[in-house]
C-alpha atoms as a PDB file:
ATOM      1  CA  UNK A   1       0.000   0.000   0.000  1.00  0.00           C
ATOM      2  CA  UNK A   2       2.997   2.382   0.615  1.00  0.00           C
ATOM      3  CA  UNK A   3       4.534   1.870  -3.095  1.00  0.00           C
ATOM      4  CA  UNK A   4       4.601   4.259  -5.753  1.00  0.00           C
ATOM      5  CA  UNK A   5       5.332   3.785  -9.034  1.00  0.00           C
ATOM      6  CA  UNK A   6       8.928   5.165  -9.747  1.00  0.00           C
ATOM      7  CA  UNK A   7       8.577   8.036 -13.329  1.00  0.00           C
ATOM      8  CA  UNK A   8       8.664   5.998 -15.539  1.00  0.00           C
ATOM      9  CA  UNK A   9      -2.290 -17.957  -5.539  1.00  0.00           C
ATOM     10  CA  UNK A  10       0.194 -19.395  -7.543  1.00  0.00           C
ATOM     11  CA  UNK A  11      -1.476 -20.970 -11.019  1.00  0.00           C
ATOM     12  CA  UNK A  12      -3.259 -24.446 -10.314  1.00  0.00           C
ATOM     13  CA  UNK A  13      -0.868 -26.870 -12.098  1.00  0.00           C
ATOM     14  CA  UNK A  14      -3.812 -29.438 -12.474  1.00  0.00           C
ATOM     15  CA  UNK A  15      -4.269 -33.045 -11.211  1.00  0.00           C
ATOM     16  CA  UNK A  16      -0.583 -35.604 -12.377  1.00  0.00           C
ATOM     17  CA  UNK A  17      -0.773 -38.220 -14.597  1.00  0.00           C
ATOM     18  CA  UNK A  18       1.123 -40.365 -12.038  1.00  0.00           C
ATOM     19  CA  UNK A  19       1.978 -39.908  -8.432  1.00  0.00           C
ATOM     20  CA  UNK A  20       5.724 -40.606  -8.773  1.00  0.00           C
ATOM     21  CA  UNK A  21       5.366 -37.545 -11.740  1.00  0.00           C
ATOM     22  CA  UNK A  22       3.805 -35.680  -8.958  1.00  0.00           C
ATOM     23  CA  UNK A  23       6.148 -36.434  -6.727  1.00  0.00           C
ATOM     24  CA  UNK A  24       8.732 -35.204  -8.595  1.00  0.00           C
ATOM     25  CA  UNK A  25       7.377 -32.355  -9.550  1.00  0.00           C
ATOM     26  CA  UNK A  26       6.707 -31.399  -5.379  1.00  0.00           C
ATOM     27  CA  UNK A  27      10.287 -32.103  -4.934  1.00  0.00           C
ATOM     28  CA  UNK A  28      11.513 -29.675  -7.900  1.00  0.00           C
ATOM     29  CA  UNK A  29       9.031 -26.825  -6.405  1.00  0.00           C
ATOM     30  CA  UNK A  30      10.687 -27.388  -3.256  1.00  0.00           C
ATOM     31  CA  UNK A  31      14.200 -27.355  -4.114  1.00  0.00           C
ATOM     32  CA  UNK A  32      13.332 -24.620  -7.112  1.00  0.00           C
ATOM     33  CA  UNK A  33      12.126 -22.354  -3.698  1.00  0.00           C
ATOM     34  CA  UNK A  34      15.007 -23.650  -1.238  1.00  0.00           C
ATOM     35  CA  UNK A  35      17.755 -21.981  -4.160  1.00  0.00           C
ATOM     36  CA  UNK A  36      15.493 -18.908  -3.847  1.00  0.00           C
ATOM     37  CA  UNK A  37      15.293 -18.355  -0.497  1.00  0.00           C
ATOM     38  CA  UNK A  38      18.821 -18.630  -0.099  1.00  0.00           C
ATOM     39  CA  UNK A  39      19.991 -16.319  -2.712  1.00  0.00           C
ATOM     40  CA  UNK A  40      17.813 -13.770  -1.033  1.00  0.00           C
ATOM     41  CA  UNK A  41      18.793 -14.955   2.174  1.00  0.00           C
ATOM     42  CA  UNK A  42      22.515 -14.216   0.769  1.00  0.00           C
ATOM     43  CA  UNK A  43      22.038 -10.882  -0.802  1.00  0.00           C
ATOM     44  CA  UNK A  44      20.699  -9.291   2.717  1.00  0.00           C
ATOM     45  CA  UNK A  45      23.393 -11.506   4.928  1.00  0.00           C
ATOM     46  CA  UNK A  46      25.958  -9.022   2.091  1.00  0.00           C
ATOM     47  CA  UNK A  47      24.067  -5.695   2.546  1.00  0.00           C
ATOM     48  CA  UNK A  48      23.955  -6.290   6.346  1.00  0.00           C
ATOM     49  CA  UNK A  49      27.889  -6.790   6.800  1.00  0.00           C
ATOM     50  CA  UNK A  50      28.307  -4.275   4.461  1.00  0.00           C
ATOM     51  CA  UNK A  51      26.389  -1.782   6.491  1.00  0.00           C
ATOM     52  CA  UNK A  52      27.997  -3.006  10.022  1.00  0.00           C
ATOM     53  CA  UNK A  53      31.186  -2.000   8.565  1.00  0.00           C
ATOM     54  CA  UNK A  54      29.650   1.627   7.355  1.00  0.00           C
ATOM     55  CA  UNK A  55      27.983   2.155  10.201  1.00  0.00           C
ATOM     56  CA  UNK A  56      28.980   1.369  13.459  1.00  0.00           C
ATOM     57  CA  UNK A  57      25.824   2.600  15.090  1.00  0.00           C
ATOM     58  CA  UNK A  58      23.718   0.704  13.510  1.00  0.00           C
ATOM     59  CA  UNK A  59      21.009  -0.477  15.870  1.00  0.00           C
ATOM     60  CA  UNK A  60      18.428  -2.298  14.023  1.00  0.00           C
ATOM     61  CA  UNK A  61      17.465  -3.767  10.602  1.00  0.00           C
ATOM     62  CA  UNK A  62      14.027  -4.322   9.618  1.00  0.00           C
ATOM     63  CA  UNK A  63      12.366  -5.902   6.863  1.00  0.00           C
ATOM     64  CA  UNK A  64       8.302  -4.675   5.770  1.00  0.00           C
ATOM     65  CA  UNK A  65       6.198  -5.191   2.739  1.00  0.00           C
ATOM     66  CA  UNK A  66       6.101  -9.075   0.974  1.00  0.00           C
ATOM     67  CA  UNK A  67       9.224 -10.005   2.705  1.00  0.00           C
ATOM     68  CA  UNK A  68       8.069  -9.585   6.057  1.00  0.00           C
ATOM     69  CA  UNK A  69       4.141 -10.289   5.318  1.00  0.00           C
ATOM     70  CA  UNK A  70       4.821 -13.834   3.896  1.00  0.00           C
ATOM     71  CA  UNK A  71       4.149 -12.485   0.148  1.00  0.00           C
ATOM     72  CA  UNK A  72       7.539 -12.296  -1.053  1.00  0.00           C
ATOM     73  CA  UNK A  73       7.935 -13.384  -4.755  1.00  0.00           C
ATOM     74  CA  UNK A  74      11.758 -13.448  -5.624  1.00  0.00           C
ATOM     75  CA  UNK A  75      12.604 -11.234  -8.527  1.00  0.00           C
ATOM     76  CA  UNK A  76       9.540  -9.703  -8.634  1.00  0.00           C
ATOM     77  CA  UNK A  77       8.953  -8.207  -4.604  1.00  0.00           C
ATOM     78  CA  UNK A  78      10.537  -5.033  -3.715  1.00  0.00           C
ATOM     79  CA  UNK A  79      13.121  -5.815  -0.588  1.00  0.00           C
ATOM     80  CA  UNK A  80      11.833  -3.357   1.779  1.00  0.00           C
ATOM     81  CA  UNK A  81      14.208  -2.247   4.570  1.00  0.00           C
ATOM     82  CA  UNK A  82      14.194   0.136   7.447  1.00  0.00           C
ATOM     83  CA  UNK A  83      17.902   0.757   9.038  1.00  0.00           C
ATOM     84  CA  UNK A  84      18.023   2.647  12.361  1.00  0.00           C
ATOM     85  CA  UNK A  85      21.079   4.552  13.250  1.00  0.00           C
ATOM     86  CA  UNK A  86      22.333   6.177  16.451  1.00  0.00           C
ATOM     87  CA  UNK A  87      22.787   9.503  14.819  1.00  0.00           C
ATOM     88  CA  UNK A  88      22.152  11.108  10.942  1.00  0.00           C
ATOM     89  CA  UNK A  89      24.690  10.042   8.281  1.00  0.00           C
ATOM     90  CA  UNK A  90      27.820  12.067   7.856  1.00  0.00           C
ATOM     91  CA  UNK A  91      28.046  13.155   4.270  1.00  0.00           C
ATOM     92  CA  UNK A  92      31.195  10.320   3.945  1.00  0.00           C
ATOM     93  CA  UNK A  93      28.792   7.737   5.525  1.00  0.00           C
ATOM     94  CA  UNK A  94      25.861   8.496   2.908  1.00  0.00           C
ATOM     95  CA  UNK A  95      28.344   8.278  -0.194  1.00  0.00           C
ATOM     96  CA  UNK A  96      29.638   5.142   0.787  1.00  0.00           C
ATOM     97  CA  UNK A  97      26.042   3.409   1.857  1.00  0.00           C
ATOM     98  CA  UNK A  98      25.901   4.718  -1.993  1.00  0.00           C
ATOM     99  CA  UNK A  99      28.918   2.790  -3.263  1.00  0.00           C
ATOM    100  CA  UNK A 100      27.391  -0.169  -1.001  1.00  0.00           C
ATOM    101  CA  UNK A 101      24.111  -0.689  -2.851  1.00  0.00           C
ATOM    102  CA  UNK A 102      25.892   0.421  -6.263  1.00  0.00           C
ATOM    103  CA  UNK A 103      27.869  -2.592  -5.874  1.00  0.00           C
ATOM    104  CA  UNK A 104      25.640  -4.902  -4.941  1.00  0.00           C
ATOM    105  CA  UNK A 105      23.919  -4.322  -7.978  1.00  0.00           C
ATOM    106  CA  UNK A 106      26.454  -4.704 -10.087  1.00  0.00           C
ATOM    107  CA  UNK A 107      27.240  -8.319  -8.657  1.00  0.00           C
ATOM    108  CA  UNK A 108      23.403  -9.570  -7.785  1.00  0.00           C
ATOM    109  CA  UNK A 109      20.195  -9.587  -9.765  1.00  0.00           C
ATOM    110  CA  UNK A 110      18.053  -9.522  -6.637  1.00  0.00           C
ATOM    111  CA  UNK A 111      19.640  -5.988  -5.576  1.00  0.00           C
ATOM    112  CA  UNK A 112      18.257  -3.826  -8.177  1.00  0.00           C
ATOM    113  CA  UNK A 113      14.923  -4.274  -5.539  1.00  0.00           C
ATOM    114  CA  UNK A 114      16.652  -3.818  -2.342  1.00  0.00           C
ATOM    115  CA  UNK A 115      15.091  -0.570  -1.201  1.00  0.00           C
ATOM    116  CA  UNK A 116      16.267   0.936   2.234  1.00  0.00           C
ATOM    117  CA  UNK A 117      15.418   4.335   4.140  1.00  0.00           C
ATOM    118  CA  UNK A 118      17.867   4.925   6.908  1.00  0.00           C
ATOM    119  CA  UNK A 119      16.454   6.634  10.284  1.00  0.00           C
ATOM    120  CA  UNK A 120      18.322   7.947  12.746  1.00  0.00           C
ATOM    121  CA  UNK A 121      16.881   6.979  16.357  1.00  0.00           C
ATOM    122  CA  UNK A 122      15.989  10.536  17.463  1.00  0.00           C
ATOM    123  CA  UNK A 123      14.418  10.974  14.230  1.00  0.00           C
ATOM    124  CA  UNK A 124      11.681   8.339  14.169  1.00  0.00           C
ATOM    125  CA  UNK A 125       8.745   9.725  15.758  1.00  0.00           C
ATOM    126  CA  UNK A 126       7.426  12.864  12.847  1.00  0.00           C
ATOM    127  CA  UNK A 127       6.022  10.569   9.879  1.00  0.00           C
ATOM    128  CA  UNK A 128       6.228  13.587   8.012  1.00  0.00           C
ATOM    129  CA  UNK A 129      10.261  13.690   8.192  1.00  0.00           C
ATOM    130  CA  UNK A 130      12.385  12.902   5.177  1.00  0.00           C
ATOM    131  CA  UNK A 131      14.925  10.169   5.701  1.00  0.00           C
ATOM    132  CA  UNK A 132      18.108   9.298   3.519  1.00  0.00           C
ATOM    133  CA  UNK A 133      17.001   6.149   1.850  1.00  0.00           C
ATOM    134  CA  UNK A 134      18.270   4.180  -1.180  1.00  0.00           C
ATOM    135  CA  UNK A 135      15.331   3.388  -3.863  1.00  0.00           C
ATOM    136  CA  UNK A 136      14.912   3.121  -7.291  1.00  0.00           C
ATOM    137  CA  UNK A 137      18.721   2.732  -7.889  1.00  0.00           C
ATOM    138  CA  UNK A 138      19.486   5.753  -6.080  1.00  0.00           C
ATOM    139  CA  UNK A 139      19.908   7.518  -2.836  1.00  0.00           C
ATOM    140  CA  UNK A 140      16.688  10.165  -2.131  1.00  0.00           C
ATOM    141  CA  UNK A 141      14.932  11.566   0.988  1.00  0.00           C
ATOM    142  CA  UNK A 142      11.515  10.333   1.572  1.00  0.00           C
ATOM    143  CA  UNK A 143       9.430   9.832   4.549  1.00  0.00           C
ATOM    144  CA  UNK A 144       8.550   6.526   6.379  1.00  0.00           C
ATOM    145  CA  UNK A 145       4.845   6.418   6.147  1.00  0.00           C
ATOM    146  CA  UNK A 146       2.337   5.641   8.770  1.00  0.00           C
ATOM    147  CA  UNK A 147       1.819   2.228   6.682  1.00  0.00           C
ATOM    148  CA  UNK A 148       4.952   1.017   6.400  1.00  0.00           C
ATOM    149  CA  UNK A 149       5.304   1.682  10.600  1.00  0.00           C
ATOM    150  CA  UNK A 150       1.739   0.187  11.096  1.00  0.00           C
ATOM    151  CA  UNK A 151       3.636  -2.837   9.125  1.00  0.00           C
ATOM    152  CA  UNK A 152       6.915  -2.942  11.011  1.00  0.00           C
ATOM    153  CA  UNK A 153       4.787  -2.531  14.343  1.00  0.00           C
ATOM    154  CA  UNK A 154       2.495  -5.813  13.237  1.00  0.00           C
ATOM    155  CA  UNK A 155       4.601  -8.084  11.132  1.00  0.00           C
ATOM    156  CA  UNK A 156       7.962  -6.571  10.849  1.00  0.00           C
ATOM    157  CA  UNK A 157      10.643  -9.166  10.747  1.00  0.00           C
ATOM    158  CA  UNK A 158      13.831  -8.100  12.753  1.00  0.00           C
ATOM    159  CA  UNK A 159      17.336  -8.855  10.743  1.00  0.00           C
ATOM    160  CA  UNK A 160      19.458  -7.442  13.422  1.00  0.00           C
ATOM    161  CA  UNK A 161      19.358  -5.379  16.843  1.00  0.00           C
ATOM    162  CA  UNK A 162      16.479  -4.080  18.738  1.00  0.00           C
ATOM    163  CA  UNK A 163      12.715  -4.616  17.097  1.00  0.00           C
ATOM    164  CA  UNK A 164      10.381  -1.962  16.005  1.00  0.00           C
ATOM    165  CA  UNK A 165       8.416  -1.767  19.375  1.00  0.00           C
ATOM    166  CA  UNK A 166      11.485  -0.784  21.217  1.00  0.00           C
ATOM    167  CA  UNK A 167      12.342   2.048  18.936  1.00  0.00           C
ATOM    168  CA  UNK A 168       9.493   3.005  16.385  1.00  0.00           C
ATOM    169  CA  UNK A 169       7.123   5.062  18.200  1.00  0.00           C
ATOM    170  CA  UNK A 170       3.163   3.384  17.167  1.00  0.00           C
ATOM    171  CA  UNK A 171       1.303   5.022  14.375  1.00  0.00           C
ATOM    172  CA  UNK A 172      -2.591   5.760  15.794  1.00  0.00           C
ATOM    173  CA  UNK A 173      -5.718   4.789  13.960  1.00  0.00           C
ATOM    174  CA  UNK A 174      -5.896   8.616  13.182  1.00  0.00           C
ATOM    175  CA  UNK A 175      -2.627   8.890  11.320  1.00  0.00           C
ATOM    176  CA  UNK A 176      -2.673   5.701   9.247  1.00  0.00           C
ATOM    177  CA  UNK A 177      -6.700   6.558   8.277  1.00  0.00           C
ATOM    178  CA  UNK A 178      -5.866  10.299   7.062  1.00  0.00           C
ATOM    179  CA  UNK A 179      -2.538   9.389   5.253  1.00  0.00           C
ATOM    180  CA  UNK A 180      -4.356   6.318   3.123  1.00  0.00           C
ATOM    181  CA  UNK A 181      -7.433   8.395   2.358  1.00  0.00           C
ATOM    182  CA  UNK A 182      -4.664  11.327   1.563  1.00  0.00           C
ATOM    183  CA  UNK A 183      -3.180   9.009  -0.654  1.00  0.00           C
ATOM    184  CA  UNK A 184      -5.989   7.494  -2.634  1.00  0.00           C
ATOM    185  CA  UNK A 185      -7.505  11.678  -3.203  1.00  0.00           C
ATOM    186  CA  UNK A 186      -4.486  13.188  -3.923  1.00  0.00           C
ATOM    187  CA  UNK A 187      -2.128  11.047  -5.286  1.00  0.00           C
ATOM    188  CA  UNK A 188      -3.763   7.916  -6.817  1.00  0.00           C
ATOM    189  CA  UNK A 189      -7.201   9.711  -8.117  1.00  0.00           C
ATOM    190  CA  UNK A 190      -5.389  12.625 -10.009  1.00  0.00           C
ATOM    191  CA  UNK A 191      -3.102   9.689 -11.697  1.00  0.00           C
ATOM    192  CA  UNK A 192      -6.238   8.622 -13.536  1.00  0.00           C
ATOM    193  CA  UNK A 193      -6.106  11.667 -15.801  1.00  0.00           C
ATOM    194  CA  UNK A 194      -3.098  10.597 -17.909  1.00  0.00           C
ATOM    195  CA  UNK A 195      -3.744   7.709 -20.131  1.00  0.00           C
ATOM    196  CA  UNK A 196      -0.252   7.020 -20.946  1.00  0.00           C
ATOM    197  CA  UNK A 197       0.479   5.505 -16.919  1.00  0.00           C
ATOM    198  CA  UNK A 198      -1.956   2.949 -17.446  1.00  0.00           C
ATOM    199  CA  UNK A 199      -0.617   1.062 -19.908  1.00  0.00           C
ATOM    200  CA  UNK A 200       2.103   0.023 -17.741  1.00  0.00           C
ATOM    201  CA  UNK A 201       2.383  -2.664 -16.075  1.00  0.00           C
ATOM    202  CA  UNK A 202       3.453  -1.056 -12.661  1.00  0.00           C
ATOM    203  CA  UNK A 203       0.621   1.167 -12.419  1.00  0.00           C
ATOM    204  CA  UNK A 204      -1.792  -0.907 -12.869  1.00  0.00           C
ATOM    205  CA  UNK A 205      -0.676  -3.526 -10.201  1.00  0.00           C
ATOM    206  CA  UNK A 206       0.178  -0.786  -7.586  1.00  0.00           C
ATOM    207  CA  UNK A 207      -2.984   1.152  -8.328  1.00  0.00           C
ATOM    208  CA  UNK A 208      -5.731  -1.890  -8.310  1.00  0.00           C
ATOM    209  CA  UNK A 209      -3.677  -3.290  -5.293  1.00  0.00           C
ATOM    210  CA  UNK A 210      -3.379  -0.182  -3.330  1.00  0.00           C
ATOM    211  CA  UNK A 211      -7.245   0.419  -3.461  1.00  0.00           C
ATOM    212  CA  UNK A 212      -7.977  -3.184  -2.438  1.00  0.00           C
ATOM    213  CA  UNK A 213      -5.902  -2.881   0.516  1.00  0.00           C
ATOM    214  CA  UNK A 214      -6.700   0.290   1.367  1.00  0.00           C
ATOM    215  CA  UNK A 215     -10.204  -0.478   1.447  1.00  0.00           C
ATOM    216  CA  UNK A 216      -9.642  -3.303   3.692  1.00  0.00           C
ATOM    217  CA  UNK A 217      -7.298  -1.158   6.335  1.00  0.00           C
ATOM    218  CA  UNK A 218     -10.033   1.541   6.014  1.00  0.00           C
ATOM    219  CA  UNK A 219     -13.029  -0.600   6.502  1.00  0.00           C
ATOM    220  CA  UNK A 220     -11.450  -2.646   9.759  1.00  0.00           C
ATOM    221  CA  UNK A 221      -7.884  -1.574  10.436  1.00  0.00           C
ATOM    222  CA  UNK A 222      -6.274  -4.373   9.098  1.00  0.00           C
ATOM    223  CA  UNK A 223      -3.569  -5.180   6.501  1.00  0.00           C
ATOM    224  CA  UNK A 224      -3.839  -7.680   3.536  1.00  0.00           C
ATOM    225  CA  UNK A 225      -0.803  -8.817   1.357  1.00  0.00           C
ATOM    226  CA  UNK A 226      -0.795  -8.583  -2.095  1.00  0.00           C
ATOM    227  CA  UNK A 227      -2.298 -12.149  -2.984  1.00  0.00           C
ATOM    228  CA  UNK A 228      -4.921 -11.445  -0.203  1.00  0.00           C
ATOM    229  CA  UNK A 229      -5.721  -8.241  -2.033  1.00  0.00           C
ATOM    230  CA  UNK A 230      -6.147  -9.848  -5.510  1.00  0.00           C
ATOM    231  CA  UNK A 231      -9.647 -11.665  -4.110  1.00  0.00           C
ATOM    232  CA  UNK A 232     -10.198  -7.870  -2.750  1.00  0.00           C
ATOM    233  CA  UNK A 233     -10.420  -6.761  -6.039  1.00  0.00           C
ATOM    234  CA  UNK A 234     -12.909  -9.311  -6.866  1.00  0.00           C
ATOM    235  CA  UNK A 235     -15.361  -8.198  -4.621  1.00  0.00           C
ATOM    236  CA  UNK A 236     -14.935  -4.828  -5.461  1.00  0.00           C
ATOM    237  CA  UNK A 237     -16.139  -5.504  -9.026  1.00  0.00           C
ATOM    238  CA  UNK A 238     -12.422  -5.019 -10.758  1.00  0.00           C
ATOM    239  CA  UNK A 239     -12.615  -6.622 -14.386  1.00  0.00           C
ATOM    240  CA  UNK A 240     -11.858 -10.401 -14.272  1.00  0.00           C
ATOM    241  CA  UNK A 241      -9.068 -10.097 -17.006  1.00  0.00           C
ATOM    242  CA  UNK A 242      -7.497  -7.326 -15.191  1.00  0.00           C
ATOM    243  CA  UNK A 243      -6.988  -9.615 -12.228  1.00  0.00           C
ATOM    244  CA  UNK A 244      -6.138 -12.373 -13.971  1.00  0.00           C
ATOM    245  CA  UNK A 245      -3.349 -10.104 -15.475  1.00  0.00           C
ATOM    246  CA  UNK A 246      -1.816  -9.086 -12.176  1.00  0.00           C
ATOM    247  CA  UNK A 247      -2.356 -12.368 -10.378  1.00  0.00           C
ATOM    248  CA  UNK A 248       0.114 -14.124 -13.882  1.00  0.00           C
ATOM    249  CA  UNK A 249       2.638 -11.276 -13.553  1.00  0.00           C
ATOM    250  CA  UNK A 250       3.020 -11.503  -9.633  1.00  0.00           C
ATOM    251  CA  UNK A 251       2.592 -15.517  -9.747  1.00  0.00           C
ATOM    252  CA  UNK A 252       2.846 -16.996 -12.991  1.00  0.00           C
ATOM    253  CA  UNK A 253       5.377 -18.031 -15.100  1.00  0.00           C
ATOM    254  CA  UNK A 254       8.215 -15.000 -15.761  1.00  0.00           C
ATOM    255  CA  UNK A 255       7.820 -12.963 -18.813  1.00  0.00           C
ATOM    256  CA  UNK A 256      10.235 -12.984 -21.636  1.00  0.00           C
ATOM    257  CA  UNK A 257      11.459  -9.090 -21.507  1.00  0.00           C
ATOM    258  CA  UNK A 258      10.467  -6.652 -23.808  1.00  0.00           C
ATOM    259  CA  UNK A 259      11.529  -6.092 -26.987  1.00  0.00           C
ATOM    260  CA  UNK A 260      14.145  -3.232 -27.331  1.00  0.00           C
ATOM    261  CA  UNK A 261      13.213   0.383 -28.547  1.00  0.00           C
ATOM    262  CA  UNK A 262      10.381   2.264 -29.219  1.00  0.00           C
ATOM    263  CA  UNK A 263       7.241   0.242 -29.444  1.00  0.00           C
ATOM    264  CA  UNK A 264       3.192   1.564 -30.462  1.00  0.00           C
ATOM    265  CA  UNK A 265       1.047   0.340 -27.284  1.00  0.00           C
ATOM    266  CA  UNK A 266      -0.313  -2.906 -27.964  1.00  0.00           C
ATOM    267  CA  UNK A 267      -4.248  -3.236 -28.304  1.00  0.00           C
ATOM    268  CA  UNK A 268      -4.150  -5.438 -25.570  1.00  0.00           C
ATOM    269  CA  UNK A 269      -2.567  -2.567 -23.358  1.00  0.00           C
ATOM    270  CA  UNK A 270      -4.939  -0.596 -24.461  1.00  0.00           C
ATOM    271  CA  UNK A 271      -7.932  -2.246 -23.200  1.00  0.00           C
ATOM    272  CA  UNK A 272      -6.454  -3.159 -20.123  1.00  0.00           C
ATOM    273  CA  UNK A 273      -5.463   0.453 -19.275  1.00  0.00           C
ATOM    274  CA  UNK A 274      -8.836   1.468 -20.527  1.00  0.00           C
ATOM    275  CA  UNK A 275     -10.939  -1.138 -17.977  1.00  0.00           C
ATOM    276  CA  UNK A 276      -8.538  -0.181 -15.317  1.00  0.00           C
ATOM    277  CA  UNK A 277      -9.016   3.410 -15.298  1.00  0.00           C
ATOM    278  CA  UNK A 278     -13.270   3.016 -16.035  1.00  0.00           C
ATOM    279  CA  UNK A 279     -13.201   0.979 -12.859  1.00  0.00           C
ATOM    280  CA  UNK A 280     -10.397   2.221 -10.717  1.00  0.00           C
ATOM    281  CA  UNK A 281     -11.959   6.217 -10.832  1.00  0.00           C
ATOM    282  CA  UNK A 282     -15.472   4.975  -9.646  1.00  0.00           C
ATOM    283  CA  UNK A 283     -14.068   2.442  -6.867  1.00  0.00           C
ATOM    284  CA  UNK A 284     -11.972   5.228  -5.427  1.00  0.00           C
ATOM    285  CA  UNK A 285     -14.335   7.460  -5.120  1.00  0.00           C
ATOM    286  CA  UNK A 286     -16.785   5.054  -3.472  1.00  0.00           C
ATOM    287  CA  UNK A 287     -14.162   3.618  -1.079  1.00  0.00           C
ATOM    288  CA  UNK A 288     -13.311   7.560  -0.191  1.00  0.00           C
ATOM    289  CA  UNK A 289     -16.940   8.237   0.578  1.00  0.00           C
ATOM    290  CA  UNK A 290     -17.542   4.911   2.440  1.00  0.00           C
ATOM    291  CA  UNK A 291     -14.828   4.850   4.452  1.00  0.00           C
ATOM    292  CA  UNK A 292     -13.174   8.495   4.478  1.00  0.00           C
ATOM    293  CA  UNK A 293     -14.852   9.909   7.629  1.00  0.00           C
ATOM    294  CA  UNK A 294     -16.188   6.773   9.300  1.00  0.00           C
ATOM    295  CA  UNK A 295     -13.670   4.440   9.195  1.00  0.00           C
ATOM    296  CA  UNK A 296     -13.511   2.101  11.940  1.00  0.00           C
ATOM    297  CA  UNK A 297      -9.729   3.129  12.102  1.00  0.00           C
ATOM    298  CA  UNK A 298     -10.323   6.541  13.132  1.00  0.00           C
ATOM    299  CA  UNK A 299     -13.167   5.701  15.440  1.00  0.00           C
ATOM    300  CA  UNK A 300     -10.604   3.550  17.411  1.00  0.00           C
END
C-alpha cells in the first residue's frame, strides 16, 4: 500500500498423470524455492555486513512489505528495509552506503529491488520527516509512512538489533486513516487523468492493489498482502481479465522481456489500461466516501 510507481495464488498446475510424476514435480518446487530463499537470504546476509562495517551505530534492521508479510515473490517483490542509526549520516557515511548498494547491484540480480530508508533513532517519531534512503537505484529523501510503521509494528521481521516496538514510536488509527485516504484523493485519483500511466504494467498492479488494501485497512484496520488483495479486487467488481493479469505477472510463469526500442502500445494494453481506469476512478471514489470519515480506524 505504501509503493509508488517510480517516473517511468500461484497458477493451479492441475491433477498428475502419475503420483511418482507428482512427486517429482513437489520435490523440484521445493528445491526450485530452497535456491530462492537462499539467494535472497545471501544478498541481505551481504548488505547487512556491508552496512555493520559503514555504520557502526547501527542499531536495528528491519524488513516490511512481501518479505516480512509472507508475500515475497523473488525477482519480482521489492526488498523493503528500514535501518536505524544512532545519529544522521555524515556526508562520507551516505556516499559510501551509496557505493554499497551500487555494488551490490552490479554483482546480484536480486539488488536492483533492495530498497532501504535509513532513520536515525531521534528521528523516528514525525512521519512527516524525510529520511536518507536508497530506492529506485538511487539515494533520495523520503518519509517513512504511517503504513509502512503500522507494518513494522504488526509483522515486521527483525534482521538485526532491537525490534520496532522498542524504537518506532506506534502510528494511531488517526494517522494511518488520514494518510491512506490522503493518498488514494491526492495522489492515486489525479493519476487517472493521464492515459499514458496505465498502460504500464506497474501502475496498474500498484494502483488496483493499493485500493484493495486500502479499502480493507479503512473498513477494519487491518492489513492484507498482495495475494490477499487480488480476491479484494474481486469483490470490489475489478474486471476479471485485469486480475487475472496481475495475479500471472506476480505468480505466474516470468515474462520474456520486452523487446528493445520504441514500441506503439499494444491493443491489448490498451484495453487493459482502458478497464482499469473506467473501474479504478469509480471504486476510489466510493471507497473515499464509504470509508473516508467513518472508518472504523479513526473511530478507534
Amino acid at each position: 500500500m505504501t509503493s509508488r510507481p517510480a517516473p517511468a495464488p500461484p497458477p493451479d498446475r492441475g491433477t498428475p498423470a502419475r503420483p511418482s510424476t507428482d512427486r517429482t514435480t513437489a520435490d523440484q518446487a521445493t528445491a526450485d524455492r530452497t535456491t530462492a530463499d537462499r539467494a535472497t537470504a545471501d544478498l541481505l546476509d551481504r548488505f547487512l555486513a556491508g552496512l555493520r562495517t559503514r555504520l557502526p551505530l547501527l542499531r536495528a534492521l528491519w524488513a516490511h512489505g512481501s518479505l516480512a508479510g509472507g508475500d515475497y515473490q523473488q525477482g519480482r517483490s521489492d526488498l523493503d528495509l528500514i535501518a536505524i542509526v544512532d545519529r544522521p549520516c555524515t556526508p562520507d557515511e551516505e556516499r559510501q552506503l551509496g557505493e554499497l548498494h551500487e555494488t551490490l547491484d552490479r554483482t546480484d540480480p536480486l539488488a536492483a529491488k533492495l530498497h532501504c530508508s535509513y532513520l536515525a533513532a531521534d528521528e523516528t517519531a514525525d512521519p512527516d520527516r524525510l529520511h536518507l534512503t536508497w530506492a529506485h537505484r538511487e539515494l533520495m529523501r523520503r518519509t517513512v509512512t504511517p503504513v509502512t510503521r503500522r507494518e513494522l509494528h504488526t509483522f515486521g521481521r527483525v534482521l538485526h538489533g532491537d525490534t520496532p516496538a522498542a524504537l518506532l514510536p506506534p502510528v494511531t488509527d488517526a494517522q494511518l486513516t488520514a494518510y491512506i485516504c490522503t493518498d488514494l484523493r491526492d495522489y492515486w485519483r489525479p493519476a487517472l487523468e493521464d492515459p499514458e500511466l496505465w498502460l504500464q504494467d506497474i501502475w496498474v498492479d500498484l494502483g488496483l492493489l493499493i485500493l484493495a488494501r486500502a479499502t480493507v485497512t479503512l473498513r477494519d484496520g487491518t492489513l492484507i498482502s498482495k495475494g490477499e488483495a487480488l480476491a479484494v479486487l474481486g469483490e470490489l467488481g475489478a474486471p476479471d481479465e485485469v486480475i487475472a493479469d496481475i495475479r500471472n505477472r506476480r505468480y505466474g510463469p516470468a515474462a520474456p522481456p520486452p523487446p528493445s526500442g520504441p514500441a506503439r502500445p499494444s491493443d491489448r494494453l490498451t484495453r487493459r489500461a482502458d478497464l482499469t481506469r473506467a473501474f479504478l476512478g469509480p471504486a476510489l471514489d466510493r471507497t473515499l466516501a464509504t470509508y473516508g470519515h467513518h472508518s472504523p480506524a479513526l473511530e478507534g
